[in-house]
Protein backbone atom coordinates (compact mmCIF):
# COMPACT_ATOMS: atom_id res chain seq x y z
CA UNK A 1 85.71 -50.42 51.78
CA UNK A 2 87.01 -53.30 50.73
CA UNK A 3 89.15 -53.48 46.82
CA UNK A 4 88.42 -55.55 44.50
CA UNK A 5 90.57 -57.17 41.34
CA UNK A 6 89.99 -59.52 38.64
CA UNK A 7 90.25 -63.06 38.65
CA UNK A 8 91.80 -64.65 35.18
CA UNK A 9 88.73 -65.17 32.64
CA UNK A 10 86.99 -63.00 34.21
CA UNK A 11 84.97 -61.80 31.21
CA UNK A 12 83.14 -64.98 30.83
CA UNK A 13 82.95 -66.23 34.40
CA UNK A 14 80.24 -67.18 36.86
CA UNK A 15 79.06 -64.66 39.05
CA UNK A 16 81.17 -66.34 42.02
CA UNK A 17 84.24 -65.94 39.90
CA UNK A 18 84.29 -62.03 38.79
CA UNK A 19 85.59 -60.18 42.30
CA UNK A 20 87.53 -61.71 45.26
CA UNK A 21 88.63 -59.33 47.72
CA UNK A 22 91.71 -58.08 47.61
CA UNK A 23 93.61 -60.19 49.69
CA UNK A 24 91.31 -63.19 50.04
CA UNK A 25 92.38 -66.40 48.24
CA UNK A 26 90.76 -66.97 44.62
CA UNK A 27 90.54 -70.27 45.37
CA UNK A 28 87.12 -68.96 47.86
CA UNK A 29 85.64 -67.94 44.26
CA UNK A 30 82.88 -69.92 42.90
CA UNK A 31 82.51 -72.19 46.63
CA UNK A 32 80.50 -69.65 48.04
CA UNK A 33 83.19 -67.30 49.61
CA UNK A 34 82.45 -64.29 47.84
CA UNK A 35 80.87 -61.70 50.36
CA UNK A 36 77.45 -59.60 49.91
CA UNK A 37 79.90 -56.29 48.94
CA UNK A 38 81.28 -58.22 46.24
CA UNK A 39 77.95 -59.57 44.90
CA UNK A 40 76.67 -55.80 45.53
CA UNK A 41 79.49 -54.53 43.07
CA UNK A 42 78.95 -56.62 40.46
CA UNK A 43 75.28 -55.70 40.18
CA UNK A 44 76.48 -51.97 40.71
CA UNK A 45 78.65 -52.64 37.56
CA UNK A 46 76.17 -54.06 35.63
CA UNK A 47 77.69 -57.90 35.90
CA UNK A 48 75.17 -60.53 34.97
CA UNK A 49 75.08 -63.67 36.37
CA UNK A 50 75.18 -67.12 35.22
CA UNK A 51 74.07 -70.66 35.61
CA UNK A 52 77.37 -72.25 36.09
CA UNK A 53 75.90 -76.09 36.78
CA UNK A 54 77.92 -78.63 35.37
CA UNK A 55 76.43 -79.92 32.23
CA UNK A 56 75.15 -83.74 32.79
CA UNK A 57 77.23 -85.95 30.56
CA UNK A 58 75.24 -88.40 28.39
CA UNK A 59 74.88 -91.55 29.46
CA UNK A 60 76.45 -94.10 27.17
CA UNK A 61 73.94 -96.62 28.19
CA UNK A 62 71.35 -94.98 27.17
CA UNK A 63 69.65 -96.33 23.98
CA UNK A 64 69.82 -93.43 21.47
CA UNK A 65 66.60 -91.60 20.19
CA UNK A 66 64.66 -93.01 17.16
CA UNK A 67 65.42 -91.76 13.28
CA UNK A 68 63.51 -89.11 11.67
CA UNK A 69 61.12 -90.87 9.33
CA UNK A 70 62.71 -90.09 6.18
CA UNK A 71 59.62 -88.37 3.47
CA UNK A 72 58.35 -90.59 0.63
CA UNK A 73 60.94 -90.38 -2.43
CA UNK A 74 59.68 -89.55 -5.90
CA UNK A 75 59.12 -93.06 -6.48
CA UNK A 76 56.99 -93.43 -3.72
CA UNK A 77 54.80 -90.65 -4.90
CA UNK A 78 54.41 -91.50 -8.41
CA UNK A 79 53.26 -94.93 -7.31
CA UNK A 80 50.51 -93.68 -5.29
CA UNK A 81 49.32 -91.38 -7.82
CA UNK A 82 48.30 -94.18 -9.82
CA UNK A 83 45.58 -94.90 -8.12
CA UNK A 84 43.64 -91.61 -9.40
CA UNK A 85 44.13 -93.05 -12.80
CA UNK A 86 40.38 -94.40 -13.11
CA UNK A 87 39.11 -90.77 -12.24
CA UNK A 88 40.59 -89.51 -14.94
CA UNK A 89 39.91 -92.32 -17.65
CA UNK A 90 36.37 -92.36 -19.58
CA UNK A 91 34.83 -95.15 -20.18
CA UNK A 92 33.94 -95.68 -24.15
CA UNK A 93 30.33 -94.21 -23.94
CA UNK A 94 29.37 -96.78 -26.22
CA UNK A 95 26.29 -95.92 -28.94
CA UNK A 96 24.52 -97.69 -31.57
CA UNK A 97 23.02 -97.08 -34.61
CA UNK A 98 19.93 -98.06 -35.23
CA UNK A 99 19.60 -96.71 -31.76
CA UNK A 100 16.06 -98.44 -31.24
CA UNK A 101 18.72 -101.49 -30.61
CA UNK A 102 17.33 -103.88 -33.42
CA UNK A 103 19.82 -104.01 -36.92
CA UNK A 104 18.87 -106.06 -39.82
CA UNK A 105 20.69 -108.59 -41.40
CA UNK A 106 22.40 -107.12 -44.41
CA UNK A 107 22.43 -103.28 -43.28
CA UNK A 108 25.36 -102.08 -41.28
CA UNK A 109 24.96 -101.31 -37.34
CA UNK A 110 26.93 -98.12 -37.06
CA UNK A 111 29.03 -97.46 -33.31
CA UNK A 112 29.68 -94.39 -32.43
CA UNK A 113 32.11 -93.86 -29.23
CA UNK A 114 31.69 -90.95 -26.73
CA UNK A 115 35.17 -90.09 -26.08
CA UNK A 116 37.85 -88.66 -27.47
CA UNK A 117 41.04 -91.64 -28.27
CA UNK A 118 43.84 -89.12 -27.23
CA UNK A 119 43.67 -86.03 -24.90
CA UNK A 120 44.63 -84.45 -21.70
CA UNK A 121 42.84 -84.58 -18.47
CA UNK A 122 42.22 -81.11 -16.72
CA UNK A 123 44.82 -81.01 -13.77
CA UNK A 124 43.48 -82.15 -10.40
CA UNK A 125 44.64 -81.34 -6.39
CA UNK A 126 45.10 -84.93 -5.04
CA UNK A 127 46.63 -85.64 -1.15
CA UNK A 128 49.49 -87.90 -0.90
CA UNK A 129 51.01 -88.76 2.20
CA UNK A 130 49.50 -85.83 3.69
CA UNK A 131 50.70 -83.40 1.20
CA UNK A 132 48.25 -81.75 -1.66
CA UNK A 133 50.08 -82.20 -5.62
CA UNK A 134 48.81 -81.26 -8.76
CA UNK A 135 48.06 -84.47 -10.75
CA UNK A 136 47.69 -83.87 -14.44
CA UNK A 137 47.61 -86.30 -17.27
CA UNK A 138 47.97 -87.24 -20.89
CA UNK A 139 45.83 -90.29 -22.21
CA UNK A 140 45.60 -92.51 -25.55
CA UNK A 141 43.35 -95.53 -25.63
CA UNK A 142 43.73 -98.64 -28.08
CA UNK A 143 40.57 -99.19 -28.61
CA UNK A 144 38.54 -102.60 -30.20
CA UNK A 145 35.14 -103.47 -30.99
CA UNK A 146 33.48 -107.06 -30.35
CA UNK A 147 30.49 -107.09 -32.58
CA UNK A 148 29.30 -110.41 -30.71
CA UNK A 149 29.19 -112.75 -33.81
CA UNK A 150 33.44 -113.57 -33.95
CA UNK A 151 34.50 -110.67 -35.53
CA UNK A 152 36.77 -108.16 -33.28
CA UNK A 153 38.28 -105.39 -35.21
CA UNK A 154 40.71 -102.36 -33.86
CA UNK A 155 38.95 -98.90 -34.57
CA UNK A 156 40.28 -95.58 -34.73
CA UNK A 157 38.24 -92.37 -33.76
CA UNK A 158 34.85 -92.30 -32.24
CA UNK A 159 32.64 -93.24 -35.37
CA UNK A 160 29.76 -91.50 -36.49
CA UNK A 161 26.03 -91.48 -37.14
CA UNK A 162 24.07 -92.08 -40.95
CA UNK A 163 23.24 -88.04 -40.08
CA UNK A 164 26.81 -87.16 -40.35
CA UNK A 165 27.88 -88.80 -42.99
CA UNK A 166 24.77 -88.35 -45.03
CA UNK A 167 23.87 -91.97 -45.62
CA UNK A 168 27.43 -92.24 -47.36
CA UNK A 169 28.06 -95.94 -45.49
CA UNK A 170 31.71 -95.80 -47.23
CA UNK A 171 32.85 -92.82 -45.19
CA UNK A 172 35.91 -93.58 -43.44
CA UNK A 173 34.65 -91.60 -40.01
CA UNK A 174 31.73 -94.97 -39.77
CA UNK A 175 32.77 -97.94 -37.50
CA UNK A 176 30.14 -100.00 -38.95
CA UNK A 177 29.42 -103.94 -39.05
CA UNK A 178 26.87 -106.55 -41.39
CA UNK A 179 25.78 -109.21 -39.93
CA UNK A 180 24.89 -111.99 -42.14
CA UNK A 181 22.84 -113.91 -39.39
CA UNK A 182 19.71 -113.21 -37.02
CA UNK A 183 19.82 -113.09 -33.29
CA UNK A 184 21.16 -111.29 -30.19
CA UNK A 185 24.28 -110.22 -30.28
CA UNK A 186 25.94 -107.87 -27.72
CA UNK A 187 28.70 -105.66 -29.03
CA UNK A 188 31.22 -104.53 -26.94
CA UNK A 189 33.87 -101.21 -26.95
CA UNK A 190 37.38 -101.90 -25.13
CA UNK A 191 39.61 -98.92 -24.56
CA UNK A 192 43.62 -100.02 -23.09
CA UNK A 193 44.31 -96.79 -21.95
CA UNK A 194 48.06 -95.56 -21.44
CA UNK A 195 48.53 -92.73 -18.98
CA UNK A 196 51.41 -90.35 -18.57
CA UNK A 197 50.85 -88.85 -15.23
CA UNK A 198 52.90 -86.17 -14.34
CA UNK A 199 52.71 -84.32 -10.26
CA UNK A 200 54.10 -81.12 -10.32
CA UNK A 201 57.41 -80.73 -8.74
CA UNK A 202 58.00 -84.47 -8.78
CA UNK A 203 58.18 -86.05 -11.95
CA UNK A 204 56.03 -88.26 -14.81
CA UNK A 205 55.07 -91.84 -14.71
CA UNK A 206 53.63 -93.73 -17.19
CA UNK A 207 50.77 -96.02 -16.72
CA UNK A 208 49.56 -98.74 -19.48
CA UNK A 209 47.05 -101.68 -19.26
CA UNK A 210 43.70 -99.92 -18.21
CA UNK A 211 40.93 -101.66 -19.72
CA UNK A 212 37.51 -100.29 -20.03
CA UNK A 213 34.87 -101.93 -21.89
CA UNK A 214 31.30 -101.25 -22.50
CA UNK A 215 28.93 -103.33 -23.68
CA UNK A 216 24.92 -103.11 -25.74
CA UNK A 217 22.89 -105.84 -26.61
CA UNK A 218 21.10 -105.60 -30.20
CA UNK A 219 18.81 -107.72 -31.75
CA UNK A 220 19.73 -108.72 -35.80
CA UNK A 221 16.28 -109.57 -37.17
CA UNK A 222 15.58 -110.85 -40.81
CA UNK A 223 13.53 -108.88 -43.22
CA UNK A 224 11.50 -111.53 -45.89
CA UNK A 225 9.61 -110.11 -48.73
CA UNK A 226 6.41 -110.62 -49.65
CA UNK A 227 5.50 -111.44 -53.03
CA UNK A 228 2.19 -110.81 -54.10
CA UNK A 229 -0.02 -111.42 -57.42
């Protein structure tokens, strides 16, 4: 039977490597020299083999692989949640009082606006670069009024109707207007909206310059009286 003894390293060798024979050169190890009894008593004793190929070098000639795309920076996101700024601005819902769209010359045309100046939009899920974000905002719109005959004004509020004020035409809540002449005139609301947008986990951005503008054609007639007898 032949004996066995350890080669130096032993413990983390190939499989050629573990046993010579007693009395054969190491040097046989690892070229193919070690004998079916030896390979037999290392898988008696439990001795696993392993791939002992040479690793291949790199080639230095070869080109080297391409970067990882580096993700969008915070930036980058807030930019592109801009564009879901017009889903979350109203437009001035712009009414008029007389609402059968005819004023007369001397008695106020009342505007009433169907928005609120300053509040928050209700958080939204938008997708950017592939990735959902919660999108929520805060708004405040400047907002004037064109009444069509040279006169533009800045309001405040959203007006109100000769209802809600009880046909008190000095309440501060009226945006109101006289003309003094007859005619067409269309009357226009403009809101310049500024935005604070803020996407969770990222950051805030503000946003300014959004115009919206609504417009309503109303027809200033002339009331004569009649004098009889």
């Amino acid at each position: 039977m032949d004996v066995f003894r350890g080669v130096p390293g032993a413990d983390d060798a190939c499989v050629d490597e573990v046993w010579v024979p007693v009395g054969s050169s190491p040097m046989a190890a690892g070229t193919g020299g070690v004998d079916r009894a030896v390979r037999a008593h290392i898988a008696a004793t439990g001795a696993a083999p392993r791939d002992c190929t040479p690793a291949t070098p790199p080639d230095p000639a070869a080109p080297a692989p391409p970067p990882v795309p580096a993700g969008p920076t915070d930036v980058e996101l807030l930019l592109a949640a801009e564009a879901y700024v017009e889903t979350l601005v109203p437009p001035p819902g712009l009414g008029i009082e007389p609402p059968t769209g005819e004023g007369v010359v001397g008695v106020p045309v009342l505007v009433q606006l169907g928005r609120e100046p300053v509040f928050s939009a209700d958080p939204i899920t938008v997708t950017l670069f592939g990735t959902d974000y919660t999108l929520s905002a805060d708004l405040q719109a400047a907002t004037t009024i064109d009444w069509g005959d040279g006169t533009v004004e800045t309001v405040t509020g959203t007006g109100a109707t000769y209802e809600q004020v009880d046909g008190d035409l000095d309440d501060e809540r009226l945006i109101r207007h006289v003309y003094i002449d007859d005619g067409a005139v269309d009357i226009t609301a403009t809101d310049t909206w500024t935005v604070v947008l803020t996407l969770e986990g990222v950051g805030t951005n503000t946003v300014t310059g959004i115009v919206i503008d609504d417009t309503a054609t109303v027809d200033i007639i002339e009331l004569q009286s009649v004098v009889t007898g």
